[in-house]
N, C-alpha and C. Protein backbone atom coordinates (compact mmCIF):
# COMPACT_ATOMS: atom_id res chain seq x y z
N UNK A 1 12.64 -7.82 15.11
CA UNK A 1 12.83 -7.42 13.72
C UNK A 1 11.54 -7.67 12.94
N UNK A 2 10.87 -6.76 12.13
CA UNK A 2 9.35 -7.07 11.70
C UNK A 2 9.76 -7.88 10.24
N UNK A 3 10.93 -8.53 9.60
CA UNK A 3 10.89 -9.49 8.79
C UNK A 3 11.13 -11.16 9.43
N UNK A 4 11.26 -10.76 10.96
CA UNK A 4 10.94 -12.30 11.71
C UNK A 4 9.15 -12.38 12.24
N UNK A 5 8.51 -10.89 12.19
CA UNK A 5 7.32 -11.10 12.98
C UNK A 5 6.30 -12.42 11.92
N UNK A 6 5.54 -13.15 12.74
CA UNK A 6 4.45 -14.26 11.78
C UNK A 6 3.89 -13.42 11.32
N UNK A 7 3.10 -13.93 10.10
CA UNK A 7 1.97 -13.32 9.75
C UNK A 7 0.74 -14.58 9.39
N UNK A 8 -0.47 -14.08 9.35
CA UNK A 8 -1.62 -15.62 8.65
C UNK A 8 -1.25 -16.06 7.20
N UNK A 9 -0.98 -16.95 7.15
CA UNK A 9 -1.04 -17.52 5.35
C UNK A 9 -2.50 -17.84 5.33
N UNK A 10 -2.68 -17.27 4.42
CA UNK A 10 -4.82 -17.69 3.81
C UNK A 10 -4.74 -18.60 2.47
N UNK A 11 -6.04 -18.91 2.67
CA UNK A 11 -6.09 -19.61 0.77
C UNK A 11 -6.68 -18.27 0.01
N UNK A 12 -7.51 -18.96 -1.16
CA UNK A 12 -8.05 -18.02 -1.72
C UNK A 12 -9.36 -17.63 -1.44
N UNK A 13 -9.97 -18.00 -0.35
CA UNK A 13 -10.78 -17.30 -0.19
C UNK A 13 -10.88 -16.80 1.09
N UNK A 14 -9.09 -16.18 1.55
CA UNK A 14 -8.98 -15.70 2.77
C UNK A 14 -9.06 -16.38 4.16
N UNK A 15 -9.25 -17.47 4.28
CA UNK A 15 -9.42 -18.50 5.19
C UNK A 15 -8.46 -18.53 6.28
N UNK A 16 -7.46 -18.36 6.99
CA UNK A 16 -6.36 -18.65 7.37
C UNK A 16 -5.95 -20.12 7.34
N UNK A 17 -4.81 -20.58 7.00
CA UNK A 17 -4.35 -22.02 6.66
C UNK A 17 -2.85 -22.29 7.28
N UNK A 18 -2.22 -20.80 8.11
CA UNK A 18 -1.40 -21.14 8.80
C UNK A 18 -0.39 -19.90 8.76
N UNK A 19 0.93 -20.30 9.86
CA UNK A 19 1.45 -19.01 10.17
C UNK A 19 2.98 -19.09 9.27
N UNK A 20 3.62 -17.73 9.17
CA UNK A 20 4.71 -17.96 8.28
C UNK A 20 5.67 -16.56 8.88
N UNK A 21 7.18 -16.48 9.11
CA UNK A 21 7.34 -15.36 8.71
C UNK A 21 7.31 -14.05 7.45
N UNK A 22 7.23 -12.69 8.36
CA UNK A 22 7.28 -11.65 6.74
C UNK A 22 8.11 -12.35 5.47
N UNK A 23 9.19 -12.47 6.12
CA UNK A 23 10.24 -12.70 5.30
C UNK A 23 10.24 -14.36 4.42
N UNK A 24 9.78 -15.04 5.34
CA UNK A 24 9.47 -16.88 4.62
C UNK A 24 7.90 -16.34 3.52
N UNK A 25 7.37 -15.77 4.17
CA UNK A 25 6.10 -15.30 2.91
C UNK A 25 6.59 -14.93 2.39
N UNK A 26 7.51 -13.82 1.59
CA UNK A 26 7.71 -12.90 0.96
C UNK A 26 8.72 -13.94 -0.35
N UNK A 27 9.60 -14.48 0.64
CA UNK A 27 10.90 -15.46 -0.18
C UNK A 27 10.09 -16.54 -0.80
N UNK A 28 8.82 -16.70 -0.22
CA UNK A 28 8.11 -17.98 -0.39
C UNK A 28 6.99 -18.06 -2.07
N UNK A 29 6.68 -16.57 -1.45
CA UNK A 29 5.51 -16.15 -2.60
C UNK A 29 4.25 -16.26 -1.92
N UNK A 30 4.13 -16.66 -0.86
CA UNK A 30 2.59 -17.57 -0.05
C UNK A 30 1.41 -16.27 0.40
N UNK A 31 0.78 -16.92 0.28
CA UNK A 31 -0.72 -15.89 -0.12
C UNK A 31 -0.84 -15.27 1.32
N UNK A 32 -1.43 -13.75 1.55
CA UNK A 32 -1.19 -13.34 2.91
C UNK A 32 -2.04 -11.85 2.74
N UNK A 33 -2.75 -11.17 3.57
CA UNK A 33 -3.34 -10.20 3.42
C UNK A 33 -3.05 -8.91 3.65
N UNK A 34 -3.20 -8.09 3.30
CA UNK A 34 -2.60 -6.71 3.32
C UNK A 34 -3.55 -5.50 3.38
N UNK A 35 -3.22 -4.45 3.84
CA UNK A 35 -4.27 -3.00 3.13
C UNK A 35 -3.45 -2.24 2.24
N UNK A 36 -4.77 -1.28 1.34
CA UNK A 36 -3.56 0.00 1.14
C UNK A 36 -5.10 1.10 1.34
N UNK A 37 -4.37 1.97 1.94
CA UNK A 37 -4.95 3.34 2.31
C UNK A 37 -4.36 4.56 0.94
N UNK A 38 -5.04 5.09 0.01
CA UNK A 38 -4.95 5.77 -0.79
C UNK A 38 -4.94 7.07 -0.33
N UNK A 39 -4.29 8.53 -0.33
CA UNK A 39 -4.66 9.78 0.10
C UNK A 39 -5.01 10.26 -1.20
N UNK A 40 -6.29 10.71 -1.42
CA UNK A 40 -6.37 12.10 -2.54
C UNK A 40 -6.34 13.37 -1.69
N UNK A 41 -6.92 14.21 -2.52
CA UNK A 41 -6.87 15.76 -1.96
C UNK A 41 -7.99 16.32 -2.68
N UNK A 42 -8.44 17.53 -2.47
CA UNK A 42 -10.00 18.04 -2.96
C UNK A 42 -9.44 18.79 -4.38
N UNK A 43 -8.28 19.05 -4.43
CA UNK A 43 -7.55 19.55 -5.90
C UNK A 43 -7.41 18.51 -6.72
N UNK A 44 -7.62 17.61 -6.83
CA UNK A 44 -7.54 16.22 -7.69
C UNK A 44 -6.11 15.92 -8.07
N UNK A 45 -5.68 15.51 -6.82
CA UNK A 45 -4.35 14.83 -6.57
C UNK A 45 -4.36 13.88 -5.89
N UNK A 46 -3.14 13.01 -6.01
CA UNK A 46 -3.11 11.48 -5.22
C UNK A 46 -1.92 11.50 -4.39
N UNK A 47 -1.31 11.03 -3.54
CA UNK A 47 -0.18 11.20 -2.63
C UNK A 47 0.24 9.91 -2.96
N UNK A 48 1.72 9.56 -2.61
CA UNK A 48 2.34 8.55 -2.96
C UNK A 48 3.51 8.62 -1.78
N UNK A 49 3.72 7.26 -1.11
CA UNK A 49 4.56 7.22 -0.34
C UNK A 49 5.71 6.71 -1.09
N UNK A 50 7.20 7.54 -0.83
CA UNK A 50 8.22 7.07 -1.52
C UNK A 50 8.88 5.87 -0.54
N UNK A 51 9.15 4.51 -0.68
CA UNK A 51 9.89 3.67 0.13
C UNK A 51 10.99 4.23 0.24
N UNK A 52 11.20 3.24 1.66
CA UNK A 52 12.68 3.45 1.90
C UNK A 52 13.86 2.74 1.13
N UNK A 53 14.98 3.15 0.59
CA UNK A 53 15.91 2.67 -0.11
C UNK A 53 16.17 0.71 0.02
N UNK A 54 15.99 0.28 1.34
CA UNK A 54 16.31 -0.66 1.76
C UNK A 54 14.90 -1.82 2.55
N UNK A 55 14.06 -1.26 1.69
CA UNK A 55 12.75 -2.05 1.86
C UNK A 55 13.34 -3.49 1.23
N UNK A 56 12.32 -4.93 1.52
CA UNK A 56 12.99 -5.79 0.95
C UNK A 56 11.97 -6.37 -0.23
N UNK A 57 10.78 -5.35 -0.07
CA UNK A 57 9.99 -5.75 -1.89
C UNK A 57 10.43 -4.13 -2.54
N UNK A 58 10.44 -3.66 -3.38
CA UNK A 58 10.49 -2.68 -4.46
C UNK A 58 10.69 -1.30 -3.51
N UNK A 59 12.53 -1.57 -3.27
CA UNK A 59 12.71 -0.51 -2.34
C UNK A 59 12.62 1.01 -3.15
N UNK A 60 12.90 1.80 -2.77
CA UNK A 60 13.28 3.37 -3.51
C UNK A 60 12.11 3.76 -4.14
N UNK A 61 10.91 3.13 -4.22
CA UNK A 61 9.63 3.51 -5.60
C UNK A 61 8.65 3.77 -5.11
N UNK A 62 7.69 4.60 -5.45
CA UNK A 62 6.78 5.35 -5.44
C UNK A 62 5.41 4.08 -5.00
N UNK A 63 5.20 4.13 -3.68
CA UNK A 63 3.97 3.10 -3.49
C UNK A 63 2.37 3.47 -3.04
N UNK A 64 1.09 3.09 -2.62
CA UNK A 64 0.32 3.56 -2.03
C UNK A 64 0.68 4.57 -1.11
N UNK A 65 -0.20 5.17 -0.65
CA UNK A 65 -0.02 6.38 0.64
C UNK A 65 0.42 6.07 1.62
N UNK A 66 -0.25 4.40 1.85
CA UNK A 66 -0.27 3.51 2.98
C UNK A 66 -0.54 2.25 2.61
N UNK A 67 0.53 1.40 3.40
CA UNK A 67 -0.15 -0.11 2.78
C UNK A 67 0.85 -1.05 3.96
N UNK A 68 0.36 -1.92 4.39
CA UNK A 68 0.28 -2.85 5.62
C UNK A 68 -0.05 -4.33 5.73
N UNK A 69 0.64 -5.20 6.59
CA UNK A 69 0.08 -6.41 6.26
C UNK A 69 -1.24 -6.14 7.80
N UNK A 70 -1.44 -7.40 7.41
CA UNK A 70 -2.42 -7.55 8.47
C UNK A 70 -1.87 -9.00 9.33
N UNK A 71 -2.05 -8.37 10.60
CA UNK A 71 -0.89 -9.15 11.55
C UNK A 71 -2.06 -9.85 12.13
N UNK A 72 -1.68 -10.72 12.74
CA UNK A 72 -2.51 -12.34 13.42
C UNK A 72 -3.25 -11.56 14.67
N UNK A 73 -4.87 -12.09 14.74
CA UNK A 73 -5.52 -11.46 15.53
C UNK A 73 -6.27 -9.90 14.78
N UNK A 74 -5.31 -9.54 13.40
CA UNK A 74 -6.08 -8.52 13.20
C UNK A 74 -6.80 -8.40 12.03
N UNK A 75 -7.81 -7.34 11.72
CA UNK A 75 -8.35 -7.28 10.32
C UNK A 75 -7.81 -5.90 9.30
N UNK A 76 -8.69 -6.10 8.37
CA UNK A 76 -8.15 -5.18 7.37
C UNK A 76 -8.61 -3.64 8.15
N UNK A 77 -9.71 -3.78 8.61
CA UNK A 77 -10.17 -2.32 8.92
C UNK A 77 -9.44 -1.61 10.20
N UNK A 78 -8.93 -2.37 11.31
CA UNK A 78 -8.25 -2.10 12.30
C UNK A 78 -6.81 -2.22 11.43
N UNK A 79 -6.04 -2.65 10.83
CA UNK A 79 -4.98 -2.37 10.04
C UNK A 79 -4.69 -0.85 8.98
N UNK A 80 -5.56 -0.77 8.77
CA UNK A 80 -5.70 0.29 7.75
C UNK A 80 -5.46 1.89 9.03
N UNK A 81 -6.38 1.71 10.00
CA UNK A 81 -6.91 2.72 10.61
C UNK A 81 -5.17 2.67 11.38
N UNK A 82 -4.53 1.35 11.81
CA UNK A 82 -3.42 1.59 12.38
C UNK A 82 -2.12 1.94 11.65
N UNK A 83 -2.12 1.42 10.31
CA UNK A 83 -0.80 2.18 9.45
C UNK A 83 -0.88 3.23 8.96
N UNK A 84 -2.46 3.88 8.75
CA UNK A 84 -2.38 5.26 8.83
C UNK A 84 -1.81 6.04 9.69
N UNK A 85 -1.82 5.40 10.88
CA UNK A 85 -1.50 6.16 12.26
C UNK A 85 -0.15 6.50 12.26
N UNK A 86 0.24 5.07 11.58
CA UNK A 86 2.38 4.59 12.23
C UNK A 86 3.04 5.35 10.80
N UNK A 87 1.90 5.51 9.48
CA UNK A 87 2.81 5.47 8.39
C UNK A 87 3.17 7.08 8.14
N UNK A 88 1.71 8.12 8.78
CA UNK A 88 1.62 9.25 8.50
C UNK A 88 1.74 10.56 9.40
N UNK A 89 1.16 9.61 10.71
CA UNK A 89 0.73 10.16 11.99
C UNK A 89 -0.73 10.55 11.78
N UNK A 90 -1.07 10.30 10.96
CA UNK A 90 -3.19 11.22 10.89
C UNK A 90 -3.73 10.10 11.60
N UNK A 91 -4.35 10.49 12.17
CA UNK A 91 -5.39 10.29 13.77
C UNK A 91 -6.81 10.01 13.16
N UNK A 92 -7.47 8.49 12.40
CA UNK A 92 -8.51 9.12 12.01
C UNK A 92 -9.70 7.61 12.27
N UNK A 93 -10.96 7.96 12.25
CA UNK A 93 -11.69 6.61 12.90
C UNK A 93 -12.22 6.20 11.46
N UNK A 94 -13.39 5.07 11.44
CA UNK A 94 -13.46 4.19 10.37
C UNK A 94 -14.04 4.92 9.58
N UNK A 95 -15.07 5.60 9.95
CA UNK A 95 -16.08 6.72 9.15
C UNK A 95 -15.14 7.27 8.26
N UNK A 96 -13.75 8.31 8.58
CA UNK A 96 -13.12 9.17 7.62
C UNK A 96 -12.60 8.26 6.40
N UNK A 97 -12.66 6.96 6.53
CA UNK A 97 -12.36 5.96 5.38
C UNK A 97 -13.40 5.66 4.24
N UNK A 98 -12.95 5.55 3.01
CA UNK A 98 -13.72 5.16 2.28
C UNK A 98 -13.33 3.40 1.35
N UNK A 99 -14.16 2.47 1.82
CA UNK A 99 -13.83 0.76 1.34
C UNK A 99 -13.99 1.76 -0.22
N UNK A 100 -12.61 0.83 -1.21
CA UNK A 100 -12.73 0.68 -2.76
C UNK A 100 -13.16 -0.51 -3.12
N UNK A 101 -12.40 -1.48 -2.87
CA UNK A 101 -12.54 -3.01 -3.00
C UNK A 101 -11.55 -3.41 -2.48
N UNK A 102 -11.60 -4.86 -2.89
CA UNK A 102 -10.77 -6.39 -2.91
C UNK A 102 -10.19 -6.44 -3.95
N UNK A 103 -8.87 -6.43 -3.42
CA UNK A 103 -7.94 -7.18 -5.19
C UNK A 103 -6.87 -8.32 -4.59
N UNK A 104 -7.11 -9.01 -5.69
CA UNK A 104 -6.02 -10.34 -5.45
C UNK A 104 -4.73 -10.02 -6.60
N UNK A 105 -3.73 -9.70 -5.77
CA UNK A 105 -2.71 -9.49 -6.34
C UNK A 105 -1.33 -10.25 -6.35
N UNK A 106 -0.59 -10.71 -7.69
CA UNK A 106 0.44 -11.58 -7.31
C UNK A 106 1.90 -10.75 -8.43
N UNK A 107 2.89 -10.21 -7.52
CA UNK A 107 3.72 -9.65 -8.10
C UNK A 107 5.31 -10.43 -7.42
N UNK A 108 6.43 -10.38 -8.55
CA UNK A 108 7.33 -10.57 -8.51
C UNK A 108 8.46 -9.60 -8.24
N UNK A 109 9.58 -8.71 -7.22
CA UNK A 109 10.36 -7.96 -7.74
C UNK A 109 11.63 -8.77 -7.92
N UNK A 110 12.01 -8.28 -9.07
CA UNK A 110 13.41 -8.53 -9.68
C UNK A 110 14.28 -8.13 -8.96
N UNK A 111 14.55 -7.27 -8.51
CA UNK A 111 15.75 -6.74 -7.54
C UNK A 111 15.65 -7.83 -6.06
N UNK A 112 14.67 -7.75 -5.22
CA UNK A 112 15.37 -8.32 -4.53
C UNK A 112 15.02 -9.89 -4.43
N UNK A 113 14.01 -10.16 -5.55
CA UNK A 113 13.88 -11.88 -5.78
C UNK A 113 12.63 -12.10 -5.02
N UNK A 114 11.34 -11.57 -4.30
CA UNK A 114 10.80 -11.29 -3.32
C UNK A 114 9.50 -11.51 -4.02
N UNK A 115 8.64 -12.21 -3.61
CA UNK A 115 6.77 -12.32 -4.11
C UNK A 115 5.91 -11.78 -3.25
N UNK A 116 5.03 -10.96 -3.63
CA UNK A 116 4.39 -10.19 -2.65
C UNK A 116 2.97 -10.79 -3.63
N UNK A 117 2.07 -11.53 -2.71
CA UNK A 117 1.26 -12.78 -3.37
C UNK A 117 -0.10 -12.57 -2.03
N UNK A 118 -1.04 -11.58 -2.40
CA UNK A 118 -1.73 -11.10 -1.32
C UNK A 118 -3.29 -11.08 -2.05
N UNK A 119 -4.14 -10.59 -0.70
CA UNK A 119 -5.39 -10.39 -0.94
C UNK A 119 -4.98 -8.93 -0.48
N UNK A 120 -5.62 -8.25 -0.79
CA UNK A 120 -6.03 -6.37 -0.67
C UNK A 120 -6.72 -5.85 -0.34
N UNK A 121 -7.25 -5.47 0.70
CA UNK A 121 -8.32 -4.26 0.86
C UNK A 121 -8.15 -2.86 0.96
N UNK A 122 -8.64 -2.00 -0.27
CA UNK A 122 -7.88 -0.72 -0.53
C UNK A 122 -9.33 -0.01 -0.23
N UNK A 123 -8.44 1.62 0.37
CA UNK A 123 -9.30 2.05 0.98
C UNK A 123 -8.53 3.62 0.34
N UNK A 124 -9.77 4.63 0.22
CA UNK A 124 -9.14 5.96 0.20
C UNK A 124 -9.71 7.01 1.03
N UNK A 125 -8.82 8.02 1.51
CA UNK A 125 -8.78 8.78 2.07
C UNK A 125 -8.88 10.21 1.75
N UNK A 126 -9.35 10.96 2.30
CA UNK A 126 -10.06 12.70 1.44
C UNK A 126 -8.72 13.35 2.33
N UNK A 127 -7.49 13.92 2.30
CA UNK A 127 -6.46 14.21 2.61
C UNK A 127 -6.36 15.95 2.36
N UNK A 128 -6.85 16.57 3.26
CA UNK A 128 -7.08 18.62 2.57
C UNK A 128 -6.00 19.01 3.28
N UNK A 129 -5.18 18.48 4.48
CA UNK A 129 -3.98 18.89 4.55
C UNK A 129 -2.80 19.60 3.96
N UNK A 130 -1.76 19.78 4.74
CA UNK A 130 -0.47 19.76 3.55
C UNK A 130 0.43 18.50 3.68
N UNK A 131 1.16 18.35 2.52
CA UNK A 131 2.20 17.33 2.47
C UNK A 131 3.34 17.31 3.44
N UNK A 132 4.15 18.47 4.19
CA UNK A 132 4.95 18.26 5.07
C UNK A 132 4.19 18.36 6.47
N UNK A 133 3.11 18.28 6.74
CA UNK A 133 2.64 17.96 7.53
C UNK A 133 2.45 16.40 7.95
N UNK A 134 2.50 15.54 6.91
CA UNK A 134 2.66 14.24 7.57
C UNK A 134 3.67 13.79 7.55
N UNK A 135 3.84 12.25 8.79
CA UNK A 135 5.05 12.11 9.13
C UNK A 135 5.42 10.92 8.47
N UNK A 136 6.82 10.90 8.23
CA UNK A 136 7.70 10.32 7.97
C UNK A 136 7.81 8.93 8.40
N UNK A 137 7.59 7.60 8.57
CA UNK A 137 7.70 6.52 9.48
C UNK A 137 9.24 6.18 9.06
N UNK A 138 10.43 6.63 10.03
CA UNK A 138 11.10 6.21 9.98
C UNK A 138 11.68 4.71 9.45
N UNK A 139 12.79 4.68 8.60
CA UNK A 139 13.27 3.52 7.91
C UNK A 139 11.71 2.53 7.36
N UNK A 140 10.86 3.26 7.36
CA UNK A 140 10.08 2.51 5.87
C UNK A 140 9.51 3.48 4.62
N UNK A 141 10.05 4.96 5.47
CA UNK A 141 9.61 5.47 3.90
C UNK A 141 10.77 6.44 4.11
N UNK A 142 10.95 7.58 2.85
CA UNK A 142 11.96 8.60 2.62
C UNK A 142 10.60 9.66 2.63
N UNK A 143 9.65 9.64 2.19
CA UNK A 143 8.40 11.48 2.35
C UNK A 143 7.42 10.74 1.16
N UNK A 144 6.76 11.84 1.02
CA UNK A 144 5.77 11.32 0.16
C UNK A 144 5.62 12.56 -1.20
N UNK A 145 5.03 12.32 -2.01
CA UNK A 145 5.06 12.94 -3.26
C UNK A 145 3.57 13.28 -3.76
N UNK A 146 2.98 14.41 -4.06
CA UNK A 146 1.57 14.47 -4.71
C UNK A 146 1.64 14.92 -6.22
N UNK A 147 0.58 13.80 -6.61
CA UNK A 147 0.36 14.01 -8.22
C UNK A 147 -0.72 13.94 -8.54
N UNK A 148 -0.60 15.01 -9.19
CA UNK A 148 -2.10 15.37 -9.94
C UNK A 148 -3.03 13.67 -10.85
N UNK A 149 -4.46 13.64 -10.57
CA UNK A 149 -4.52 12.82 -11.76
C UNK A 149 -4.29 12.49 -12.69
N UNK A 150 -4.61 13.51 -13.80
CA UNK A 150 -4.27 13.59 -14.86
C UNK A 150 -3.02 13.23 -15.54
N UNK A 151 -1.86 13.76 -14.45
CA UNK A 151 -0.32 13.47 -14.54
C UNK A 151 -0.17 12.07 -14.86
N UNK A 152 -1.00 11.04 -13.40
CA UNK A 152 -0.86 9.70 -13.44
C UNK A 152 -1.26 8.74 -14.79
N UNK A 153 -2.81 9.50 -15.05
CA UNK A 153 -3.38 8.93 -16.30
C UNK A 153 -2.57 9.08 -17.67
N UNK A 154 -1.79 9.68 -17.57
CA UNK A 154 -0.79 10.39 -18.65
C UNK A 154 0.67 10.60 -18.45
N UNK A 155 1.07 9.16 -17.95
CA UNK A 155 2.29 9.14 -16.96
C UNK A 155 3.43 8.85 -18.42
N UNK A 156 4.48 9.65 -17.89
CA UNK A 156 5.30 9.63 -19.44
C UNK A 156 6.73 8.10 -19.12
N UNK A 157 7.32 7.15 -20.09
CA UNK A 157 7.88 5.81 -19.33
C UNK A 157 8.96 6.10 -18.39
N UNK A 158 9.22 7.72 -18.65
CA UNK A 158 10.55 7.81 -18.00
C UNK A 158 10.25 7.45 -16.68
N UNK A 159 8.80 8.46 -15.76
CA UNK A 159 8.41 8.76 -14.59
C UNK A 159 7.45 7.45 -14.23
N UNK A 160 7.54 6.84 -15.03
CA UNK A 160 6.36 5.20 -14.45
C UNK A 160 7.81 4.39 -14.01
N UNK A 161 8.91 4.71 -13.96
CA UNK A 161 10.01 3.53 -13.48
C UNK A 161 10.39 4.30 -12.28
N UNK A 162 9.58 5.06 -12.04
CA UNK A 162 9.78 5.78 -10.12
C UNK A 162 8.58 5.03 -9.31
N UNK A 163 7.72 4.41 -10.08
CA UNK A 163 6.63 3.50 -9.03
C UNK A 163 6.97 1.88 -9.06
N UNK A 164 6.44 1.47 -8.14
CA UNK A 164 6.04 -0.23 -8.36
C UNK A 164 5.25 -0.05 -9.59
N UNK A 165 5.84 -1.18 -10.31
CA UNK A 165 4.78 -1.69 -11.44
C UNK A 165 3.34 -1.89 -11.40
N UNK A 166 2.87 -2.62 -9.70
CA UNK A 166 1.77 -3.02 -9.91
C UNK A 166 0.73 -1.54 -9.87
N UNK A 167 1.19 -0.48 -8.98
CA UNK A 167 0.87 0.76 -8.54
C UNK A 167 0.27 1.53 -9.63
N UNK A 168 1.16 1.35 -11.14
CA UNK A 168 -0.38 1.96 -12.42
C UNK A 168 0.27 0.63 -13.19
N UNK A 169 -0.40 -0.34 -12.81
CA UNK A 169 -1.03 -1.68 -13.79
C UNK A 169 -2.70 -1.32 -14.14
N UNK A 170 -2.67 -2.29 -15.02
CA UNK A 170 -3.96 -1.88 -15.10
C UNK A 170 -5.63 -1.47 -13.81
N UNK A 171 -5.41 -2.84 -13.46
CA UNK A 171 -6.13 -2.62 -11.76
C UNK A 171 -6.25 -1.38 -11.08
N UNK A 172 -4.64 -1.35 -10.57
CA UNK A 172 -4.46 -0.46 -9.69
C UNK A 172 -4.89 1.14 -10.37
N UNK A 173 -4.71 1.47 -11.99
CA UNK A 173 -5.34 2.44 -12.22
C UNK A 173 -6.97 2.77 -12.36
N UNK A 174 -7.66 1.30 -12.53
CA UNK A 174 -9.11 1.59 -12.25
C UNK A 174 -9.31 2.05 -10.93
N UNK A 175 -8.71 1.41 -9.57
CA UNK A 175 -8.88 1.93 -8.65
C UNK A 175 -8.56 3.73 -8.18
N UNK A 176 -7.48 3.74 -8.79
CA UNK A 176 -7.48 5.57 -9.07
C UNK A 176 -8.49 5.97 -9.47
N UNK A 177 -8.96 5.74 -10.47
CA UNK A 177 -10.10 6.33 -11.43
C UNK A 177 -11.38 6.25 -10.48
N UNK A 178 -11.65 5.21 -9.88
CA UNK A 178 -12.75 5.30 -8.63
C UNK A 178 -12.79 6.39 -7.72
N UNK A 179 -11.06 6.24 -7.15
CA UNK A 179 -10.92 7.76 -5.79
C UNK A 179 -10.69 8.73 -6.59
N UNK A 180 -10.50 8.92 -7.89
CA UNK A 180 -10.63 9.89 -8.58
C UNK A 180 -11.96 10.87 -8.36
N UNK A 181 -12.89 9.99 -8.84
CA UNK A 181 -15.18 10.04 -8.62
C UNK A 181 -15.44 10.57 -7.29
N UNK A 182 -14.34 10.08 -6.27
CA UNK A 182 -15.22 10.22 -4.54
C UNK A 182 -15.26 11.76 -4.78
């Protein structure tokens, strides 16, 4: 079950300081590393993976394209390149990636009581495909959704309670605004 698999607990400056389950991190709040892989498109759109109903941080809502912990033994860049693989099916090596940054992020969800208390390495992706062309990762997402920039930058309150909060917090929208530039 991947809410028994360990994962590294780090400090803050990423260190590893010991092992924990998904689920004891998550219930815990304890600091732990993650990716997210961003898709744009050459039309100036962003893709959004919709969770699955029964995720156990911020099920049903609109999240990165891709986003992953990083499992013991591995790093952010071999993580990224592998949940692209599992989350979308796209086949792609380190070059087709573009590093955004590092964010230290600490969020609470209300629904299921759950702290998702991480370091980040977000990365975006140039995506000229189509949308039903990528795949589905069974029981962690429902499909994915594309939105224009502009839409996001000008998101109306009804349609901002279909994402995670942290997803257009402030941060997370500078980082749009970056893969916006690529």
């Amino acid at each position: 079950m991947k809410d028994s698999k360990e994962l590294n607990i780090v400090d803050e400056n990423g260190k590893i300081v010991g092992k924990e389950t998904r689920k004891n991190i998550h219930k815990q709040g304890l600091l732990h590393q993650e990716i997210h892989v961003w898709f744009y498109t050459p039309k100036g759109e962003i893709i959004f993976q919709h969770r699955a109903k029964d995720k156990d941080t911020y099920p049903d809502l609109l999240d990165a394209t891709v986003g992953g912990h990083i499992e013991i033994e591995a790093d952010y860049e071999s993580t990224a390149l592998q949940e692209l693989k599992e989350e979308t099916g796209i086949n792609v090596i380190k070059d087709d990636l573009t590093f955004v940054q590092m964010v230290r992020i600490k969020t609470y969800d209300r629904v299921t009581k759950m702290t998702n208390n991480v370091i980040r390495a977000v990365y975006a992706y140039c995506y000229s495909g189509r949308i039903g062309d990528l795949k589905v990762e069974e029981g962690e997402t429902v499909g994915f959704e594309v939105w224009p920039f502009r839409k996001i930058f000008n998101i109306s309150s009804k349609n901002r309670k279909r994402f995670i909060p942290d997803v257009l917090g402030h941060e997370a929208l500078n980082i749009l605004r970056k893969i916006q530039k690529l």
